[in-house]
C-alpha atoms as a PDB file:
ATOM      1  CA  UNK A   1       0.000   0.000   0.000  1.00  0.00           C
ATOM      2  CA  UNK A   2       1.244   3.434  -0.767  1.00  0.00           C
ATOM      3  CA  UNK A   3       1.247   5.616   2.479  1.00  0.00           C
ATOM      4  CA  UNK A   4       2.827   8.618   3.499  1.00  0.00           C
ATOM      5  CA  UNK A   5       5.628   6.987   5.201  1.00  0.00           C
ATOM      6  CA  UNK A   6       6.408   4.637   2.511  1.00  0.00           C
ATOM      7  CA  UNK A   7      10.136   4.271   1.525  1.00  0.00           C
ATOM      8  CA  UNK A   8      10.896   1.258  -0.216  1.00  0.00           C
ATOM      9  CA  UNK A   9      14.108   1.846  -2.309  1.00  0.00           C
ATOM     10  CA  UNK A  10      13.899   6.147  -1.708  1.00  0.00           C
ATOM     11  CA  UNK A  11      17.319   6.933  -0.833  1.00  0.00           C
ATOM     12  CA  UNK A  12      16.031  10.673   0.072  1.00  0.00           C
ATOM     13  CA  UNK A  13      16.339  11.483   3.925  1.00  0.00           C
ATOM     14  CA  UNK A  14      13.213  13.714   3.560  1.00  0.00           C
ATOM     15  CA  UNK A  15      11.092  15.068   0.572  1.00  0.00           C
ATOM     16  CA  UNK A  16      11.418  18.641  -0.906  1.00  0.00           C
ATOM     17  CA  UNK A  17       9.221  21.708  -0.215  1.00  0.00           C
ATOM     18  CA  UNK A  18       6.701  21.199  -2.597  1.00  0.00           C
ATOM     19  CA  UNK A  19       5.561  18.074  -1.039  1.00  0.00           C
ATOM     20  CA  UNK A  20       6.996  18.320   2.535  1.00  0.00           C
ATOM     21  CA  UNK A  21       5.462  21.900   2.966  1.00  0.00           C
ATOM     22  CA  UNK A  22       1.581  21.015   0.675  1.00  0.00           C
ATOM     23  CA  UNK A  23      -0.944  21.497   3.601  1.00  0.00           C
ATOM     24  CA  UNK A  24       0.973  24.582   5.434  1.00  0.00           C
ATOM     25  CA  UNK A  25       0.571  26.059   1.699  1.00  0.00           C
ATOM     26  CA  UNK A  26      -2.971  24.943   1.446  1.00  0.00           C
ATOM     27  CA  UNK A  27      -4.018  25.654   4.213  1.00  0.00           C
ATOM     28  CA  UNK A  28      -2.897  29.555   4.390  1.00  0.00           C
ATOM     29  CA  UNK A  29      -4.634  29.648   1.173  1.00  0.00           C
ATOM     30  CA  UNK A  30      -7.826  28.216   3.000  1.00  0.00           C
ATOM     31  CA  UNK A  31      -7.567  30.947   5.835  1.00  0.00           C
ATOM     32  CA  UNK A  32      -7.086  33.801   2.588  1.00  0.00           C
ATOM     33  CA  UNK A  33     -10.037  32.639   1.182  1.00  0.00           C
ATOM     34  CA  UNK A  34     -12.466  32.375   4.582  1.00  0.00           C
ATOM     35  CA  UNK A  35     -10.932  36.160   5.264  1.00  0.00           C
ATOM     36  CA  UNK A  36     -11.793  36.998   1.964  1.00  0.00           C
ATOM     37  CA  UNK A  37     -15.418  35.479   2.458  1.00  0.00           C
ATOM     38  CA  UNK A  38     -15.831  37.571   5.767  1.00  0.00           C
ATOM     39  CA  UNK A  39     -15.021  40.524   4.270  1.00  0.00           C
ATOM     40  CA  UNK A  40     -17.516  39.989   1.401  1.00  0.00           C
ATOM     41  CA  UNK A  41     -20.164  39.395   3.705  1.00  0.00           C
ATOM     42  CA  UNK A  42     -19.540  42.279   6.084  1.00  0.00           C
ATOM     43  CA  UNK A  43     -19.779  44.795   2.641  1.00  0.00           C
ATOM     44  CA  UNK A  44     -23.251  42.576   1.600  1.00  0.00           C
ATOM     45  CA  UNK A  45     -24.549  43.503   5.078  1.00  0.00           C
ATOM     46  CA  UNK A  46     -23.230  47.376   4.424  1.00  0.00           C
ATOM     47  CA  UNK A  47     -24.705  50.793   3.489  1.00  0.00           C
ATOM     48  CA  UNK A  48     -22.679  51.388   0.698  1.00  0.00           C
ATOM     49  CA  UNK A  49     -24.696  53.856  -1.292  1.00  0.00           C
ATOM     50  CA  UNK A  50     -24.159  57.606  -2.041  1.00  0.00           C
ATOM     51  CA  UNK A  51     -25.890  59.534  -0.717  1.00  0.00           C
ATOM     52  CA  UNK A  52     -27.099  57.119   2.158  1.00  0.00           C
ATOM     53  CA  UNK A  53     -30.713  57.992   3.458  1.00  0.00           C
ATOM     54  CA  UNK A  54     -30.541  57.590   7.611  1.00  0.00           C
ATOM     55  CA  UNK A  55     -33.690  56.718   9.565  1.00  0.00           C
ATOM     56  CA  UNK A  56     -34.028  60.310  10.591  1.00  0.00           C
ATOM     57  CA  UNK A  57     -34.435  61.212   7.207  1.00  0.00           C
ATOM     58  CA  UNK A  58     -31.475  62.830   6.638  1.00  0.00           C
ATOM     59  CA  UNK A  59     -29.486  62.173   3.613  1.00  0.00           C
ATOM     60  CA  UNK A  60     -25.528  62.326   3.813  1.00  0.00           C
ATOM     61  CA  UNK A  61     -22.850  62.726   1.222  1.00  0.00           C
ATOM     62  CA  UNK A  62     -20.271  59.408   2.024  1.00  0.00           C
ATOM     63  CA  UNK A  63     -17.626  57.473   0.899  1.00  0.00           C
ATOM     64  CA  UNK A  64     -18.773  53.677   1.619  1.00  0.00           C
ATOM     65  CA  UNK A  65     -18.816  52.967  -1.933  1.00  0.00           C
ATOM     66  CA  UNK A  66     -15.123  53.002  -1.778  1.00  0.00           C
ATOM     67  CA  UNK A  67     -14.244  49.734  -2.919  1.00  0.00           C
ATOM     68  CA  UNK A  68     -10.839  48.995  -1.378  1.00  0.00           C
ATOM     69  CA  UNK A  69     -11.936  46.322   1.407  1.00  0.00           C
ATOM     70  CA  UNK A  70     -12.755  44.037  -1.532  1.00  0.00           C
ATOM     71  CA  UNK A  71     -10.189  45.325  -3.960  1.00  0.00           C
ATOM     72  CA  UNK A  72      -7.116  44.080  -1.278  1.00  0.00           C
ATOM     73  CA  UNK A  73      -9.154  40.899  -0.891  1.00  0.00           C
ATOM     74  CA  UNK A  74      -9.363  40.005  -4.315  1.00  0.00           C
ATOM     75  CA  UNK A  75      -5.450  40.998  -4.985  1.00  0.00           C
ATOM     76  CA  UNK A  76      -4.805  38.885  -1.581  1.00  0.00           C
ATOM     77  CA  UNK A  77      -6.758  35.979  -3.108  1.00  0.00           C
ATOM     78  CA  UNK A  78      -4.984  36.264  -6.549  1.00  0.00           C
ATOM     79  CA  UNK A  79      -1.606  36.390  -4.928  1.00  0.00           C
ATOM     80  CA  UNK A  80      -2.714  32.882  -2.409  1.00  0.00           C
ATOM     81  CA  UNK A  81      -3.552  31.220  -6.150  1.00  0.00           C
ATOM     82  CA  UNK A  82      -0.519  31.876  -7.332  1.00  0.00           C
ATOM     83  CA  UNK A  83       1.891  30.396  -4.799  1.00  0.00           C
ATOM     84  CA  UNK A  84      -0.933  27.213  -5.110  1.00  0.00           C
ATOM     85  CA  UNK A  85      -0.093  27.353  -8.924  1.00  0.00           C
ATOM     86  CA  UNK A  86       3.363  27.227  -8.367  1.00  0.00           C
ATOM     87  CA  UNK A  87       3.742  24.850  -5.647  1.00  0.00           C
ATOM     88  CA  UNK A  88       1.391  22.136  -7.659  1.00  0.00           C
ATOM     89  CA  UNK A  89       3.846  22.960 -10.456  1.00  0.00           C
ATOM     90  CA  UNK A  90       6.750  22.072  -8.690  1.00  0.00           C
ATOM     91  CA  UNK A  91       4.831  18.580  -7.755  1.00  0.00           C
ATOM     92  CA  UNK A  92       4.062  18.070 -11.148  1.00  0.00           C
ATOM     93  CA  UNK A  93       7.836  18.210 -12.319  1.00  0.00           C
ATOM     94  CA  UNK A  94       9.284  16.205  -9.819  1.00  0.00           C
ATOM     95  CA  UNK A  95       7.118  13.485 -10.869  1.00  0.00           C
ATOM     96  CA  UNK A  96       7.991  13.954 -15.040  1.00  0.00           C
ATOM     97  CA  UNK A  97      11.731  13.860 -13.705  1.00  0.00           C
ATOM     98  CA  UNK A  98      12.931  10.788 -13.702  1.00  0.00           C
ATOM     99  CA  UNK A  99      16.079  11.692 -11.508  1.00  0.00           C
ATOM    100  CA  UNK A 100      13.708  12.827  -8.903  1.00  0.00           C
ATOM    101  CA  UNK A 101      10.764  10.814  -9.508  1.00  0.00           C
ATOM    102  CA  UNK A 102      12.530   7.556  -7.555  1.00  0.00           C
ATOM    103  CA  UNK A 103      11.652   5.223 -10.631  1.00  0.00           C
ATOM    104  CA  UNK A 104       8.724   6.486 -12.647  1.00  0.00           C
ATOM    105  CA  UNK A 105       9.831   6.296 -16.432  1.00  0.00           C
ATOM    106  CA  UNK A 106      10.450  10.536 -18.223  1.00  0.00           C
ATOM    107  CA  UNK A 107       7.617  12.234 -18.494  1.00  0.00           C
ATOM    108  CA  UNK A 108       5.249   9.091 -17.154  1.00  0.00           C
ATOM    109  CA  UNK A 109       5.648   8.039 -21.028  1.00  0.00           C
ATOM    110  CA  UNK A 110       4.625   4.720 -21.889  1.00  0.00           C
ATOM    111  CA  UNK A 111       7.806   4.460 -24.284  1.00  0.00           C
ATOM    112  CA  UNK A 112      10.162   6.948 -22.966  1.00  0.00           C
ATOM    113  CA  UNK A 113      12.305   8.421 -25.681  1.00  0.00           C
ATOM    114  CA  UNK A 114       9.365   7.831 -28.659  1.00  0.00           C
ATOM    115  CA  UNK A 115       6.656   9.160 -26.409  1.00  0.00           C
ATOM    116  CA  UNK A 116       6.827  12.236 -24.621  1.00  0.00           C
ATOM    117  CA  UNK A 117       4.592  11.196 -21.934  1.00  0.00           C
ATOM    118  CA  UNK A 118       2.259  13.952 -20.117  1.00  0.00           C
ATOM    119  CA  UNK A 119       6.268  16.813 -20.846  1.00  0.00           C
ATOM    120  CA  UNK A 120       3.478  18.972 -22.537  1.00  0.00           C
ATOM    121  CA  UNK A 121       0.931  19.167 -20.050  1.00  0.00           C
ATOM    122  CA  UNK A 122       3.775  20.369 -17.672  1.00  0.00           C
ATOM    123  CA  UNK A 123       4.534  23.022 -20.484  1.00  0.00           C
ATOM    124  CA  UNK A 124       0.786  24.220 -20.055  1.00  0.00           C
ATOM    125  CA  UNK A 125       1.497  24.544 -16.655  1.00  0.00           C
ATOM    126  CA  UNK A 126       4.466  26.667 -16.649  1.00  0.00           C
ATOM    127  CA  UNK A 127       3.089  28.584 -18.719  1.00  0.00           C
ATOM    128  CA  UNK A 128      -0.086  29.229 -16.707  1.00  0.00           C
ATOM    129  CA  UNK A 129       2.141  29.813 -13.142  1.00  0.00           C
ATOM    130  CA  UNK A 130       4.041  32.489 -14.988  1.00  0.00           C
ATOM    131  CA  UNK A 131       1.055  34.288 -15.937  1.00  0.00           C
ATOM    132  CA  UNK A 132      -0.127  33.643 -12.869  1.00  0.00           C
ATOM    133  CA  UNK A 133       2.999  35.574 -11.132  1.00  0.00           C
ATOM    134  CA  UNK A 134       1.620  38.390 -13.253  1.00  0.00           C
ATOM    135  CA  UNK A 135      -1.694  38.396 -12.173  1.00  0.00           C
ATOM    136  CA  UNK A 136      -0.630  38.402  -8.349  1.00  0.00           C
ATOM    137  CA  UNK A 137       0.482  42.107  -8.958  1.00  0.00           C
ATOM    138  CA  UNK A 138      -1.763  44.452  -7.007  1.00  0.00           C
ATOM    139  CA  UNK A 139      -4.168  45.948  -8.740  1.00  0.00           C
ATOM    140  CA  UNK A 140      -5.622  47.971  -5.272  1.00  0.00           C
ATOM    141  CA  UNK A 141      -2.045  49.224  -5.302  1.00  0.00           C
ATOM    142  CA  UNK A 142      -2.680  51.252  -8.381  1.00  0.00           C
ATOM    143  CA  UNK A 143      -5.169  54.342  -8.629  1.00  0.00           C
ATOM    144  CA  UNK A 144      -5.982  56.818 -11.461  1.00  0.00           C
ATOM    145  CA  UNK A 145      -8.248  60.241 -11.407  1.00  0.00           C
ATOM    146  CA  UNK A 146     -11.737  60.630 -13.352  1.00  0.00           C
ATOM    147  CA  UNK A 147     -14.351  62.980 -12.946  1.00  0.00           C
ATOM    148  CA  UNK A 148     -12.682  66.172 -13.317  1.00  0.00           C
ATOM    149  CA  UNK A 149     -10.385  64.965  -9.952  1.00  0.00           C
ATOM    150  CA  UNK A 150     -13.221  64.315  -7.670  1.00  0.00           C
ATOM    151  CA  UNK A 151     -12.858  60.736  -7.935  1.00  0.00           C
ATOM    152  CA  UNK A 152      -8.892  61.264  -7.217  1.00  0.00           C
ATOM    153  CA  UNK A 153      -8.054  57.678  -5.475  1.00  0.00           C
ATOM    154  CA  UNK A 154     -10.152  54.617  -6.441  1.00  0.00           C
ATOM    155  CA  UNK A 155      -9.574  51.233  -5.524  1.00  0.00           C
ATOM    156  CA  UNK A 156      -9.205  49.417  -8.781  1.00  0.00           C
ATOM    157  CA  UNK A 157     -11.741  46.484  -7.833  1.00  0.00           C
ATOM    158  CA  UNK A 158     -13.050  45.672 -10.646  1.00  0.00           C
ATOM    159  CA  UNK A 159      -9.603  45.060 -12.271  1.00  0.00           C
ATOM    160  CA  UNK A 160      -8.689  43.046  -9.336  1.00  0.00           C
ATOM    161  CA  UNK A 161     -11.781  40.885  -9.778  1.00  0.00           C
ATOM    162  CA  UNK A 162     -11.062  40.926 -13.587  1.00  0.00           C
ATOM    163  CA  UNK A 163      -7.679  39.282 -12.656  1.00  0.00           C
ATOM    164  CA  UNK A 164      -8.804  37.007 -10.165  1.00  0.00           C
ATOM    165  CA  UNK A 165     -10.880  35.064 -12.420  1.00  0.00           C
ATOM    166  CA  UNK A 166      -8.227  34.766 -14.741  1.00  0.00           C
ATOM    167  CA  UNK A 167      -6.270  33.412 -11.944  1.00  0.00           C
ATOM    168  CA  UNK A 168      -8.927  30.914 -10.725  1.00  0.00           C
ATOM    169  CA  UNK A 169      -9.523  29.483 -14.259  1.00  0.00           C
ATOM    170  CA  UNK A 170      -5.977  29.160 -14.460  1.00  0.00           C
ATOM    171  CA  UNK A 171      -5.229  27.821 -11.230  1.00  0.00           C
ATOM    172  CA  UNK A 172      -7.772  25.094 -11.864  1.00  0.00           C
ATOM    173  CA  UNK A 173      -6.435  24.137 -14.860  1.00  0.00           C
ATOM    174  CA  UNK A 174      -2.900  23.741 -12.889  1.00  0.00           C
ATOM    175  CA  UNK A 175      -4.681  21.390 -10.617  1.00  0.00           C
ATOM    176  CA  UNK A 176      -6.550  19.039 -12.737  1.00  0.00           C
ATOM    177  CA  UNK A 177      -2.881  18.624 -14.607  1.00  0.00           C
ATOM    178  CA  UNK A 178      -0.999  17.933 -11.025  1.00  0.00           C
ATOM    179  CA  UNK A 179      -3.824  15.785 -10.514  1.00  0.00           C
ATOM    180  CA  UNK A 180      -3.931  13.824 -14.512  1.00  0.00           C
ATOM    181  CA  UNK A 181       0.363  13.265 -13.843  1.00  0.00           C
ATOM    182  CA  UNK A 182      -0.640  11.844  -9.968  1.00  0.00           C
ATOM    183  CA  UNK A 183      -3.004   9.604 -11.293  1.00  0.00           C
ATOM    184  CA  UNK A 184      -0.725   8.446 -14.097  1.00  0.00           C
ATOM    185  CA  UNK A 185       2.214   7.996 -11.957  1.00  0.00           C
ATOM    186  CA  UNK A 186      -0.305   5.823  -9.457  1.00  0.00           C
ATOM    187  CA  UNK A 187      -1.209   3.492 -12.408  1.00  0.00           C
ATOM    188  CA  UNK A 188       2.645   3.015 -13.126  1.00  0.00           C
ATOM    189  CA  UNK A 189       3.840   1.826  -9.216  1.00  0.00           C
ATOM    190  CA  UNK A 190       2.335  -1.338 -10.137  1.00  0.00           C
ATOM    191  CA  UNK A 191       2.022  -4.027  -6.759  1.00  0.00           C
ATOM    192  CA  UNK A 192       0.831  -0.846  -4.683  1.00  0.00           C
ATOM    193  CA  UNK A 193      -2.558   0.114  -3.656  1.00  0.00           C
ATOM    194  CA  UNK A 194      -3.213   3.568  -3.274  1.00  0.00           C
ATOM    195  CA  UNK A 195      -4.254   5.231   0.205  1.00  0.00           C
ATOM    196  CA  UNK A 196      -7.790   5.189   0.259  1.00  0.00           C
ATOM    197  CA  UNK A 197      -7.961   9.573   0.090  1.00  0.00           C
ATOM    198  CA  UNK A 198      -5.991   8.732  -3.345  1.00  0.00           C
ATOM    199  CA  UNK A 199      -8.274   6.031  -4.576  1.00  0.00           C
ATOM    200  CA  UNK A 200     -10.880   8.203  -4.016  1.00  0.00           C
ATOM    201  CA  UNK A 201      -9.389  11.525  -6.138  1.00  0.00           C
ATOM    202  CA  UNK A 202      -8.527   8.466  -9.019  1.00  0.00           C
ATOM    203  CA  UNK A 203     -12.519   7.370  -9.380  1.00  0.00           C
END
């Protein structure tokens, strides 16, 4: 059975980052994301309307509409999927190695040297972690006048959302490659059962 502990024939003391360190990564993107969802709901449960009409009657000039509690959110979230990106990258090449991939054949190929296995797929990812690195660039950080310079500093939200999504796509298509390479490199450790978590992600 393949476990977490198992070392038959791995002449490695410990594993690398990318593996060692996968839930301390994960799991700070877990705790950006439920920060990110308590912001949003504080600002869905907010007055943010110009003017805003009180119960008195009154009606008061305001700047609630200012959109940089979910603008840093969104550029906090974009930067969390990037390091995710990149760390499932970094799994994902250590398993097409075959100097660091403690017996799997290049690339996972079937006929290594006439088939180039899944060394494509890990292109795509590359690719998609460097854009990635882009897209963590702060768009809150960023500001530009309108309105004859009465709307002097704005928040840039809606570029940060615009990026974010980009991100997310991206970052799930990242995954579902970590995960296609896992799942081939499972079906070539032939004798070994998979830990049931695994077997479950493979069906």
């Amino acid at each position: 059975e393949l476990t977490g502990h198992h070392q038959d024939g791995a002449p490695r003391v410990q594993d690398a980052y990318s593996v060692r360190c996968a839930p301390q990564v994960a799991g700070a993107g877990r705790d950006t994301l439920a920060h990110a969802r308590l912001v949003a709901e504080r600002e869905l449960a907010s007055a943010v309307d110009n003017p805003v009409v009180l119960p008195d009657g009154r009606v008061e000039s305001n700047g609630n509409f200012h959109g940089a509690p979910v603008a840093y959110v969104l550029d906090f979230l974009a930067i969390a999927a990037a390091d995710l990106g990149s760390i499932a990258e970094r799994r994902t090449d250590r398993l097409l190695d075959k100097n660091r991939s403690h017996g799997l054949p290049p690339f996972l190929a079937d006929d290594a040297g006439v088939d180039s296995g899944l060394m494509i797929a890990q292109y795509t990812q590359a690719a998609l972690v460097s854009e990635m690195k882009r897209l963590a660039v702060p768009a809150s950080a960023d500001s530009i006048p309108s309105s004859a310079m009465q709307e002097d500093h704005v928040s840039m939200g809606w570029s940060a959302a615009r990026k974010l999504r980009t991100a997310v796509d991206n970052l799930t298509r990242i995954v579902a490659i970590e995960l296609y390479a896992a799942t081939r490199a499972i079906e070539l450790r032939e004798g070994l059962t998979p830990a049931p978590a695994s077997q479950a992600v493979i069906e």
